[in-house]
C-alpha atoms as a PDB file:
ATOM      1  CA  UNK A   1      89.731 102.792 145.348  1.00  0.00           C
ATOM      2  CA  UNK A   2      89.265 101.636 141.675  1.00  0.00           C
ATOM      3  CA  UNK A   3      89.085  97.988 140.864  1.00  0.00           C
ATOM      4  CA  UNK A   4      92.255  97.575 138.366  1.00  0.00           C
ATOM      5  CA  UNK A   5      90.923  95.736 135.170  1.00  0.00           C
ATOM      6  CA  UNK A   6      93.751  92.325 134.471  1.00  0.00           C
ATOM      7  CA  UNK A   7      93.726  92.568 130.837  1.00  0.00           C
ATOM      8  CA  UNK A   8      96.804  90.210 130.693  1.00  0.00           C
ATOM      9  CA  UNK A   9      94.706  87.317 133.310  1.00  0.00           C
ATOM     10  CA  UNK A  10      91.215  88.068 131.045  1.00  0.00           C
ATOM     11  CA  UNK A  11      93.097  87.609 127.808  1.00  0.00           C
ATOM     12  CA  UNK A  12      94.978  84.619 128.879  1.00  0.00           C
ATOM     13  CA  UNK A  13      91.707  82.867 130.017  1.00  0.00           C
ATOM     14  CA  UNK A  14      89.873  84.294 126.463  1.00  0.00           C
ATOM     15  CA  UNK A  15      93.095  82.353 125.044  1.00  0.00           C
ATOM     16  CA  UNK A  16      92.411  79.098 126.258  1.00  0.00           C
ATOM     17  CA  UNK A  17      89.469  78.927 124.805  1.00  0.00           C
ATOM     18  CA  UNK A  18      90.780  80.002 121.000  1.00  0.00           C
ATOM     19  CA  UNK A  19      93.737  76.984 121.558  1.00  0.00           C
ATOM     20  CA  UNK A  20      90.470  74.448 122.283  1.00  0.00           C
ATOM     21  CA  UNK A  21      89.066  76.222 119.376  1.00  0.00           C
ATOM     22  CA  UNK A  22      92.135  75.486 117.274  1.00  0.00           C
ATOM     23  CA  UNK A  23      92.806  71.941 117.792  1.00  0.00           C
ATOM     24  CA  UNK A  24      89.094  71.229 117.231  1.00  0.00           C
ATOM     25  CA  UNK A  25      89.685  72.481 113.773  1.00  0.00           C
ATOM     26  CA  UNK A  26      93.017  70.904 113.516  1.00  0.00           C
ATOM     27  CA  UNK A  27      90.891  67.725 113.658  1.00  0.00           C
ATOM     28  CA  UNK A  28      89.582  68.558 110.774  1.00  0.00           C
ATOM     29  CA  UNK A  29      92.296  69.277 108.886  1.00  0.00           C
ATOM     30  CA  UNK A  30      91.954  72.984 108.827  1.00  0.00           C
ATOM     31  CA  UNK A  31      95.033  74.841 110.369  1.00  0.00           C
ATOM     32  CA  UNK A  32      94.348  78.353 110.950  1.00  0.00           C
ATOM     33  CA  UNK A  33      97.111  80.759 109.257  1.00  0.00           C
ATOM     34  CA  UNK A  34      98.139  84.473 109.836  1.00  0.00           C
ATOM     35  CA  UNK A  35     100.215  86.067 107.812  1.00  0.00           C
ATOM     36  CA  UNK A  36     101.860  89.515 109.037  1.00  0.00           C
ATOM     37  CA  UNK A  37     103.337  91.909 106.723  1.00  0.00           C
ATOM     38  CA  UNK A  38     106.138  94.214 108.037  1.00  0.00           C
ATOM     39  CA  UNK A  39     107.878  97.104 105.964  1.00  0.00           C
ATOM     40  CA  UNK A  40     110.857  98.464 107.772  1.00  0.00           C
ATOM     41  CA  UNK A  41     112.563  98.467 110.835  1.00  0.00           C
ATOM     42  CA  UNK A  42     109.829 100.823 113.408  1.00  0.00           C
ATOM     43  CA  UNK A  43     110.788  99.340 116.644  1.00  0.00           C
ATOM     44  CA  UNK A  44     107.463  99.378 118.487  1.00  0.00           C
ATOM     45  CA  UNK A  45     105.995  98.028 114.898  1.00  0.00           C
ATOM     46  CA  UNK A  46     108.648  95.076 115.153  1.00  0.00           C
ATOM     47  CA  UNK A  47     108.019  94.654 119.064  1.00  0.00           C
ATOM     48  CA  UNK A  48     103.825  94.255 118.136  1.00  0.00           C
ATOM     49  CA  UNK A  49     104.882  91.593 115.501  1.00  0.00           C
ATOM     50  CA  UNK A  50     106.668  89.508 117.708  1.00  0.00           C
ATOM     51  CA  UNK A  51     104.076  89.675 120.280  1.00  0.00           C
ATOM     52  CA  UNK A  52     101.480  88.554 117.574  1.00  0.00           C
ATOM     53  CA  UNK A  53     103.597  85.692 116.758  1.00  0.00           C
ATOM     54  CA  UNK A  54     104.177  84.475 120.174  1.00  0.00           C
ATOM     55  CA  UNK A  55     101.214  84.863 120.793  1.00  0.00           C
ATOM     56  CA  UNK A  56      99.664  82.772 117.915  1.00  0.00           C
ATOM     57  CA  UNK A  57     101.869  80.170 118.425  1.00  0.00           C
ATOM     58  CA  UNK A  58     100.583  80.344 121.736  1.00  0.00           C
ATOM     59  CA  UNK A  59      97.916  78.491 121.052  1.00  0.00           C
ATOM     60  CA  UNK A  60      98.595  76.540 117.809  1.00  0.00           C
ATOM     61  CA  UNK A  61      98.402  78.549 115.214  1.00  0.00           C
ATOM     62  CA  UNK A  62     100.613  78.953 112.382  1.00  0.00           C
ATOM     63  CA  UNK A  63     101.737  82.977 111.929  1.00  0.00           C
ATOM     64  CA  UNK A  64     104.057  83.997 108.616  1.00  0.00           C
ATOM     65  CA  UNK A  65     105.894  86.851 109.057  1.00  0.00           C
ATOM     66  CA  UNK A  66     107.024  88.503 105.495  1.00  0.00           C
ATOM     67  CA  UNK A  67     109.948  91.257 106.408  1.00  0.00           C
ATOM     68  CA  UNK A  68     110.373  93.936 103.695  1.00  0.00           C
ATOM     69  CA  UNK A  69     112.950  96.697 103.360  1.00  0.00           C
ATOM     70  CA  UNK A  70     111.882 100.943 103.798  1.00  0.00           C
ATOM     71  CA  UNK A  71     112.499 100.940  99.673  1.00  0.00           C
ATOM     72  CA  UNK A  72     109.684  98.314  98.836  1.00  0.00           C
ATOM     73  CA  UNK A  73     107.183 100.143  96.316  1.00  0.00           C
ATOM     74  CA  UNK A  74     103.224 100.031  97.040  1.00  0.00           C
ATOM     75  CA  UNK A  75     103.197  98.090  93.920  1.00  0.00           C
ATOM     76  CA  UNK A  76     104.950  96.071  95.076  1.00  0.00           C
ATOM     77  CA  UNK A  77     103.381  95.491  98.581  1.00  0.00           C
ATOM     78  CA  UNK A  78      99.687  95.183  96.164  1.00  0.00           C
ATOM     79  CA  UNK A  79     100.968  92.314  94.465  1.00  0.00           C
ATOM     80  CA  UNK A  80     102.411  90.805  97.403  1.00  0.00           C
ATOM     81  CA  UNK A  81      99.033  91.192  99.052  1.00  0.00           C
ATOM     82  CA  UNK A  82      97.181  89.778  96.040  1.00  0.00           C
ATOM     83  CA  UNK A  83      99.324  87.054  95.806  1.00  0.00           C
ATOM     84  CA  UNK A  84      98.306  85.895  99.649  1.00  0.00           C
ATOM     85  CA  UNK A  85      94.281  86.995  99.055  1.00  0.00           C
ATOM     86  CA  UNK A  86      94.612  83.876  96.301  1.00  0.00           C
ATOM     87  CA  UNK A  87      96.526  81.418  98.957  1.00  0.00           C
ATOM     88  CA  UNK A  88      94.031  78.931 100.115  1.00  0.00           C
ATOM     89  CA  UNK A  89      96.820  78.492 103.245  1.00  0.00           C
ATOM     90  CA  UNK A  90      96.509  81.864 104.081  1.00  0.00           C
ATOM     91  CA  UNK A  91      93.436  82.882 106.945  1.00  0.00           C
ATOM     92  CA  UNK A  92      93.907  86.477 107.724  1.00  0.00           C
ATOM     93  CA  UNK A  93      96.288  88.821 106.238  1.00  0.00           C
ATOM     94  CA  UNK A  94      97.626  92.120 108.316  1.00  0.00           C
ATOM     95  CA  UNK A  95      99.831  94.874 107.157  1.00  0.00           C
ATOM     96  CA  UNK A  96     101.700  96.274 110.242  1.00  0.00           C
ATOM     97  CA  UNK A  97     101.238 100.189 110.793  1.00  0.00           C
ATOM     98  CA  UNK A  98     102.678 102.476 110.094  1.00  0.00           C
ATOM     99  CA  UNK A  99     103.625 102.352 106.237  1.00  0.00           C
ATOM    100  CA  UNK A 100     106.418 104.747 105.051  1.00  0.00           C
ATOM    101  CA  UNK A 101     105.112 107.807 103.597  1.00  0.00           C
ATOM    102  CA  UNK A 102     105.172 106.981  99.761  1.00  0.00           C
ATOM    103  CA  UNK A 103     103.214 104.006 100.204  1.00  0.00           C
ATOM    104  CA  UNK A 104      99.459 104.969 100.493  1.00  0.00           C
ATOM    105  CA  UNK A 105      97.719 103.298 103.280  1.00  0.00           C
ATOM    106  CA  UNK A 106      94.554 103.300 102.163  1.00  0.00           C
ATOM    107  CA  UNK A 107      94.962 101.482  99.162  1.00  0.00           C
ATOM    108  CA  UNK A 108      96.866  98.859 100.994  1.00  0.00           C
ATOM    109  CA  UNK A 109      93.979  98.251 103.531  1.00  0.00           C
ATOM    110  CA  UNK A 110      91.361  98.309 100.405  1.00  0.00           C
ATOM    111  CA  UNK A 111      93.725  95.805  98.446  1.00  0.00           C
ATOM    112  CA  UNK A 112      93.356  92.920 101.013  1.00  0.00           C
ATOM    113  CA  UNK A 113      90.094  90.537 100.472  1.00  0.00           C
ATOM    114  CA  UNK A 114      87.025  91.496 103.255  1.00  0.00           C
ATOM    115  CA  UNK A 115      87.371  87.639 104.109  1.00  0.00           C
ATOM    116  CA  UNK A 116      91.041  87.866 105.316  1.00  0.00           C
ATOM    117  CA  UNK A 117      90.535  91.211 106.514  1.00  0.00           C
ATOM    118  CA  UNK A 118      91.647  90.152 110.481  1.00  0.00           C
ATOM    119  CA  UNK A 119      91.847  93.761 111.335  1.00  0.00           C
ATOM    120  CA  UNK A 120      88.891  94.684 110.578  1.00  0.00           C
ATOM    121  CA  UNK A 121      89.959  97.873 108.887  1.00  0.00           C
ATOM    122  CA  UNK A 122      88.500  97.275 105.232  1.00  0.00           C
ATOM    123  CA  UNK A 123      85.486  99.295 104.053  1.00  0.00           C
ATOM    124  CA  UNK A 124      83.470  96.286 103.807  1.00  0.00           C
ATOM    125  CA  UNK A 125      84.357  95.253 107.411  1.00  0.00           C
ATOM    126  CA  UNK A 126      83.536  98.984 108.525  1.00  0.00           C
ATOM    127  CA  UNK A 127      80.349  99.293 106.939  1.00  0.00           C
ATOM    128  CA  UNK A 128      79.430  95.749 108.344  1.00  0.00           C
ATOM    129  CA  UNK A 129      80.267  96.862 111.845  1.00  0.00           C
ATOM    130  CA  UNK A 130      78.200 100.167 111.226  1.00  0.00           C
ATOM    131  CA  UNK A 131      74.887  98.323 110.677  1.00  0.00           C
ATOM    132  CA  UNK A 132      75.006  95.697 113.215  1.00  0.00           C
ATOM    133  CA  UNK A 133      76.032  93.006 110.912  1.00  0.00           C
ATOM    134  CA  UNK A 134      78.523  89.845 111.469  1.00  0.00           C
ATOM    135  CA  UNK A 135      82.192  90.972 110.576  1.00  0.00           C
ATOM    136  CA  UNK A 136      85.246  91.012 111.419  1.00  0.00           C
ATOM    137  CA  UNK A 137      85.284  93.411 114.596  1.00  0.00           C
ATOM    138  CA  UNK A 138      88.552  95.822 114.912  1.00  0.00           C
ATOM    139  CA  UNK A 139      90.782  94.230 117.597  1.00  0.00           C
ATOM    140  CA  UNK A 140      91.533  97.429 120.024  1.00  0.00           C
ATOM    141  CA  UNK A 141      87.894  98.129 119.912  1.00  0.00           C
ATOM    142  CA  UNK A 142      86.574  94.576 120.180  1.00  0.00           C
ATOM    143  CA  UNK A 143      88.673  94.100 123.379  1.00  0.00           C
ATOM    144  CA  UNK A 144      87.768  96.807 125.341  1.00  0.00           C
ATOM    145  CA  UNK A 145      84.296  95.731 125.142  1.00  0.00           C
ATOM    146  CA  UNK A 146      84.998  92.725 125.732  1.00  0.00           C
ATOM    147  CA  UNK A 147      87.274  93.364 129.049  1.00  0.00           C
ATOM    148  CA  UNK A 148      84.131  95.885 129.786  1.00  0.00           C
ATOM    149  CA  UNK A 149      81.482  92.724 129.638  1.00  0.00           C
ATOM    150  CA  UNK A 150      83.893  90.273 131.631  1.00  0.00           C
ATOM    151  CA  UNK A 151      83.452  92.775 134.544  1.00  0.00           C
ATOM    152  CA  UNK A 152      80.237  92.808 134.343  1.00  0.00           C
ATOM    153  CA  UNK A 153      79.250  96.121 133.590  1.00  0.00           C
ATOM    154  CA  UNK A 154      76.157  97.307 132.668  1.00  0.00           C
ATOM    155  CA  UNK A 155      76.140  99.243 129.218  1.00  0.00           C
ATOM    156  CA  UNK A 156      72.489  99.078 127.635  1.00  0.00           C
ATOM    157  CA  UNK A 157      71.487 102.683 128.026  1.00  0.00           C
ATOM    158  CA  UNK A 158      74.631 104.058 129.990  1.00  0.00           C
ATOM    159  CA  UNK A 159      76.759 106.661 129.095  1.00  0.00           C
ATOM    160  CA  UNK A 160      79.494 106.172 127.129  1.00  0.00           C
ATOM    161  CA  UNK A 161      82.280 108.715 126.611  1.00  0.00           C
ATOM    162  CA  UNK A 162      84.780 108.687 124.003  1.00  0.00           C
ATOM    163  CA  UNK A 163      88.214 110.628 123.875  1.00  0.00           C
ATOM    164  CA  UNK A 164      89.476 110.698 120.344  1.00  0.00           C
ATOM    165  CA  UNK A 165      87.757 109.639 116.945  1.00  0.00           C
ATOM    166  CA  UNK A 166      90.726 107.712 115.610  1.00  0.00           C
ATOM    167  CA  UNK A 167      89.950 104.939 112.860  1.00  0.00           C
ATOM    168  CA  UNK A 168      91.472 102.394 114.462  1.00  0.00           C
ATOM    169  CA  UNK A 169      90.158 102.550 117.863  1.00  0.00           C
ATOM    170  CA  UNK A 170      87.887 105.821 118.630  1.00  0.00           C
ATOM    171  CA  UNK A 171      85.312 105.673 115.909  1.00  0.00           C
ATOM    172  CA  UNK A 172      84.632 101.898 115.942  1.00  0.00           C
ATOM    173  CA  UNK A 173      84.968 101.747 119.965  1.00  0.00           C
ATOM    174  CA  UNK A 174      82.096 104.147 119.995  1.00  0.00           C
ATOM    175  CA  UNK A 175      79.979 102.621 117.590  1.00  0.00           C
ATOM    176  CA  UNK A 176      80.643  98.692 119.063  1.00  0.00           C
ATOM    177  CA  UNK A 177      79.010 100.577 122.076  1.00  0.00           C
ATOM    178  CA  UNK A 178      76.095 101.817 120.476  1.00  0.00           C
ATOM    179  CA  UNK A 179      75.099  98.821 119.126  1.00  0.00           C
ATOM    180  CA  UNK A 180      75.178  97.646 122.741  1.00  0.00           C
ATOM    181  CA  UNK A 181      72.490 100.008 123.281  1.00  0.00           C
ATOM    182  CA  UNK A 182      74.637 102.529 125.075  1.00  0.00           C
ATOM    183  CA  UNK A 183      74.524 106.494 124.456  1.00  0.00           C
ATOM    184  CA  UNK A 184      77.745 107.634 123.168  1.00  0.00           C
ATOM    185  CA  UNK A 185      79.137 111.048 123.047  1.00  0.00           C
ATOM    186  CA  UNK A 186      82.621 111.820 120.824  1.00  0.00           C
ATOM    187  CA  UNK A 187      85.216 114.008 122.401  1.00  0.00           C
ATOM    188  CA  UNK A 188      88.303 115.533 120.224  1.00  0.00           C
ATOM    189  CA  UNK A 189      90.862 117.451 120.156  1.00  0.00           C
ATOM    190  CA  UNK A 190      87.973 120.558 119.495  1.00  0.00           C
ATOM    191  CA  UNK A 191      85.576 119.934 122.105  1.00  0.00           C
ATOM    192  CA  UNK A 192      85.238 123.033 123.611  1.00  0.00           C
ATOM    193  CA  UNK A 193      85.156 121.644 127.781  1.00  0.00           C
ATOM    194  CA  UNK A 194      86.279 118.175 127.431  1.00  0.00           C
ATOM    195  CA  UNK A 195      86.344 118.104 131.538  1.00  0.00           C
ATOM    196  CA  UNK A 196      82.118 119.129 131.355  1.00  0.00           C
ATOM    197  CA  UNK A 197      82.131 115.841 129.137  1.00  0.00           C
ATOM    198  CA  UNK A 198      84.387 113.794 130.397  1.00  0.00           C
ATOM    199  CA  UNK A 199      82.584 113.973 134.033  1.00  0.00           C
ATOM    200  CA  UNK A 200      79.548 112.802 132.403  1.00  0.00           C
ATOM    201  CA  UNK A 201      80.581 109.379 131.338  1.00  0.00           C
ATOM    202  CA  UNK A 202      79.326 105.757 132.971  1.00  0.00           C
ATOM    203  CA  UNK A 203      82.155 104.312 130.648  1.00  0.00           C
ATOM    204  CA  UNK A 204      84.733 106.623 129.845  1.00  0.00           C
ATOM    205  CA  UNK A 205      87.179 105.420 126.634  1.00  0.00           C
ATOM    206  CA  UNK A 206      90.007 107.424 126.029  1.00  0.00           C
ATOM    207  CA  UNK A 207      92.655 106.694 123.002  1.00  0.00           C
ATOM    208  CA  UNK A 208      94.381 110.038 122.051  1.00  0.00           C
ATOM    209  CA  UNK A 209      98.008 109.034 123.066  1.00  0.00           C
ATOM    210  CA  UNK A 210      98.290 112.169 125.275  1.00  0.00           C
ATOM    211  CA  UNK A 211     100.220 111.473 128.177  1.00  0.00           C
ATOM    212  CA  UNK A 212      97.809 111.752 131.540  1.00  0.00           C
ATOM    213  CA  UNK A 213      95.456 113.969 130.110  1.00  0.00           C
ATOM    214  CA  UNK A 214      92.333 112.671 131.812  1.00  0.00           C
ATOM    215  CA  UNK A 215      92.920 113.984 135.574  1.00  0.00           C
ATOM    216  CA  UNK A 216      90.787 112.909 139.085  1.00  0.00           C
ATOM    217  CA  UNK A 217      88.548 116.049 138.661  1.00  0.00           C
ATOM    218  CA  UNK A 218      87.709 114.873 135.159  1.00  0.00           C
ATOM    219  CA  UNK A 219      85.719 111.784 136.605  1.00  0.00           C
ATOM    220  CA  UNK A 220      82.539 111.155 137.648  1.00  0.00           C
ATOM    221  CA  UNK A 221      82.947 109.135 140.722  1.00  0.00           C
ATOM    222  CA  UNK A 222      82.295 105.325 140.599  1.00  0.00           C
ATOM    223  CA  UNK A 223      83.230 105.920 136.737  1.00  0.00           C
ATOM    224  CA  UNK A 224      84.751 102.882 134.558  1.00  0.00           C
ATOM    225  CA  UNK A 225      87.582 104.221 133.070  1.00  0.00           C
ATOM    226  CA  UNK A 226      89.190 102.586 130.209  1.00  0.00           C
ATOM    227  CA  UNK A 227      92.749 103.891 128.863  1.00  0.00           C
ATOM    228  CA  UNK A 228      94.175 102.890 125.458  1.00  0.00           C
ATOM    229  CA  UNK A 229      97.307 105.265 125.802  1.00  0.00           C
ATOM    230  CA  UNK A 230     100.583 104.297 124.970  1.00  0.00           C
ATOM    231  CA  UNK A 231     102.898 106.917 125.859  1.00  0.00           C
ATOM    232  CA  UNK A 232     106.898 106.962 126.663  1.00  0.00           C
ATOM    233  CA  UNK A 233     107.783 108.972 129.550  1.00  0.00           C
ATOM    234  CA  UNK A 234     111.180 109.225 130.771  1.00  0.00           C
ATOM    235  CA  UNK A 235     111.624 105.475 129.724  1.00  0.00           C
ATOM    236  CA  UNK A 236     108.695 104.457 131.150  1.00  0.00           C
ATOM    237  CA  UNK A 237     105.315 103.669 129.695  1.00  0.00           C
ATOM    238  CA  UNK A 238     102.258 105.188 130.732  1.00  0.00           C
ATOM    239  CA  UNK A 239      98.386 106.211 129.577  1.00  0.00           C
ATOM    240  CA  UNK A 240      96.109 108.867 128.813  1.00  0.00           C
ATOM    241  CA  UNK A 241      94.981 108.756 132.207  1.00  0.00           C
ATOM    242  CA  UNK A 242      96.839 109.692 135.176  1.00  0.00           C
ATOM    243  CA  UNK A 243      96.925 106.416 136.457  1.00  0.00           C
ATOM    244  CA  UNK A 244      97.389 107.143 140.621  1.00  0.00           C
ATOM    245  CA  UNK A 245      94.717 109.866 141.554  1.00  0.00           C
ATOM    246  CA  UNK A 246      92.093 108.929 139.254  1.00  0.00           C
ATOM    247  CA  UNK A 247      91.887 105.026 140.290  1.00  0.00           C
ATOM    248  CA  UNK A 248      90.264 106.987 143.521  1.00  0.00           C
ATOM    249  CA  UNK A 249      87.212 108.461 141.927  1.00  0.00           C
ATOM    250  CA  UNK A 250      86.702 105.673 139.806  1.00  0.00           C
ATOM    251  CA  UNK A 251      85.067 101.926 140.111  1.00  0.00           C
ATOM    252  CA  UNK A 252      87.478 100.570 137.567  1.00  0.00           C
ATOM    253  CA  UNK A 253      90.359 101.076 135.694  1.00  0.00           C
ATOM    254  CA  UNK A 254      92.504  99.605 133.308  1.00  0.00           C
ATOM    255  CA  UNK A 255      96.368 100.251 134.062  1.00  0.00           C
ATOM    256  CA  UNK A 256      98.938 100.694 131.472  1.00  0.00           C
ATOM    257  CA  UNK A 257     100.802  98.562 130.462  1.00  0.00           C
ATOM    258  CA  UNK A 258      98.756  95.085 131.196  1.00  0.00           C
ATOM    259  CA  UNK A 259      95.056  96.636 130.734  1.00  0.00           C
ATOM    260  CA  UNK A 260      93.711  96.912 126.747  1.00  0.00           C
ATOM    261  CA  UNK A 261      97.142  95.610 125.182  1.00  0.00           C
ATOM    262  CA  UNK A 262      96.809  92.115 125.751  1.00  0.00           C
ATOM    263  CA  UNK A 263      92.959  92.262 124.972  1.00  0.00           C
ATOM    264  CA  UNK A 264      94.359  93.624 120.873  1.00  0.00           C
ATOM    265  CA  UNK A 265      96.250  90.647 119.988  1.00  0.00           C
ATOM    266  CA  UNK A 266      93.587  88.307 121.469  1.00  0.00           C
ATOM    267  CA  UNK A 267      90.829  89.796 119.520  1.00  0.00           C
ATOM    268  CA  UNK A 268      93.408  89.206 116.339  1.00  0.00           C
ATOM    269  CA  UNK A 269      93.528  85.597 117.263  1.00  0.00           C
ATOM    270  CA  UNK A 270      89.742  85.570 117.491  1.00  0.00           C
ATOM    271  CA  UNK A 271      89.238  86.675 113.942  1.00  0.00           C
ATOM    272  CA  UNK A 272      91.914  84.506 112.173  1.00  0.00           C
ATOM    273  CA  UNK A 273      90.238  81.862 113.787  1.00  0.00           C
ATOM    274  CA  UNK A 274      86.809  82.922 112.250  1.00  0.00           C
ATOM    275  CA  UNK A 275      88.501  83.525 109.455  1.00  0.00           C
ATOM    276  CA  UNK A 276      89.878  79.910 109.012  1.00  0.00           C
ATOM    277  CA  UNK A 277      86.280  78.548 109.667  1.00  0.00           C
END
């Protein structure tokens, strides 16, 4: 029977830390500042935003939310965004995703400055990341690896599978990994026999957002099995992993809700804070 990972109890403990963290630079007169951008009326995007701004007041820190309707132009969200990149007040900037479809995300994510990128989704943040350089880390990526070192597991030279090749979390997961010294392998939706893979992995990451894909026979046993699904079933939410028969091949396991979730807006904390310093 699998050990079941407490993201909420590991981020709450990484959380304490970032409100010492805070009031030591409050002390100096430096108040750390997030400002969240939110187009629309998604409701999970509105449910994340209040959860970032509980959260960040959490611990001390001031968080701006700037509502806009469905209608607002990209220009217009540019100059918004240019307009904060110049505000001395303003720490770390994020743009809530999804955008509605005549706004172009990638400009938007290019338009804020590297040094308030708290996402970590900017080129220059990317490329950072890539080579092994100090950045801003992205925060779904950053927190699984984080959870993964709080539970002491080994990674230097293990395997390390990855289901999906997202931008936001299966690309940079994988290559936070590797420069961990751990041998990575990239599963998608082609992979010819994703089981053949799947049973191969030490660590095995999966972020596709397909309801219980990854099954018991897909595991190697003693496996540590990380799931960054977020799926609606019948009202209720649940992983990429079926939860119930695979926590009894594996070591570990992160459930969902409560597992990587709580570990994302943590690791957003994190890098306002760095941000601010």
């Amino acid at each position: 029977m699998a050990v079941v990972i407490d993201g909420k109890q590991v981020a709450q403990s990484y959380r304490l830390k970032l409100k010492e963290e805070v009031a030591r630079l409050k002390e100096q007169r430096i108040q750390p500042k997030l400002t969240v951008i939110l187009i629309g009326e998604d409701p999970a995007s509105q449910s994340y935003v209040r959860g970032k701004e509980k959260a960040a007041q959490e611990i001390g820190m001031d968080s701006d939310l700037i509502r806009l309707p469905d209608e607002t132009t990209e220009s217009e969200l540019l100059h918004l965004i240019e307009r904060l990149n110049v505000d001395a007040s303003v720490h770390g900037i994020l743009v809530q995703l999804p955008l509605p479809a005549h706004i172009d995300e990638s400009k938007v994510i290019f338009a804020i400055a590297p040094e308030k990128d708290v996402d970590g989704f900017h080129p220059v943040s990317v490329g950072k990341m890539m080579i092994g350089e100090p950045t801003f880390l992205p925060c779904t990526p950053n927190g699984i690896l984080h959870l993964v070192k709080e539970m002491n597991v080994p990674i230097a030279g293990r395997h390390v599978v990855v289901v999906g090749r997202s931008q936001i979390v299966g690309k940079p997961v994988g290559m936070l990994f590797l420069n961990e010294s751990a041998t990575v392998t990239y599963c998608h939706s082609k992979t010819a026999d994703l089981a053949a893979m799947t049973r191969q992995a030490d660590i095995l990451i999966v972020a596709v957002g397909v309801p219980k894909l990854i099954t018991a026979d897909m595991i190697k046993p003693d496996a540590v099995v990380i799931d960054v699904g977020v799926n609606r079933v019948d009202g209720k939410l649940v992983g990429d992993v079926e939860f119930e028969t695979v926590k009894e091949v594996a070591s570990m396991i992160t459930p969902v809700p409560g597992g990587v979730g709580p570990m994302t807006i943590t690791m957003l904390l994190h890098n306002t804070i760095e941000a601010a310093k």
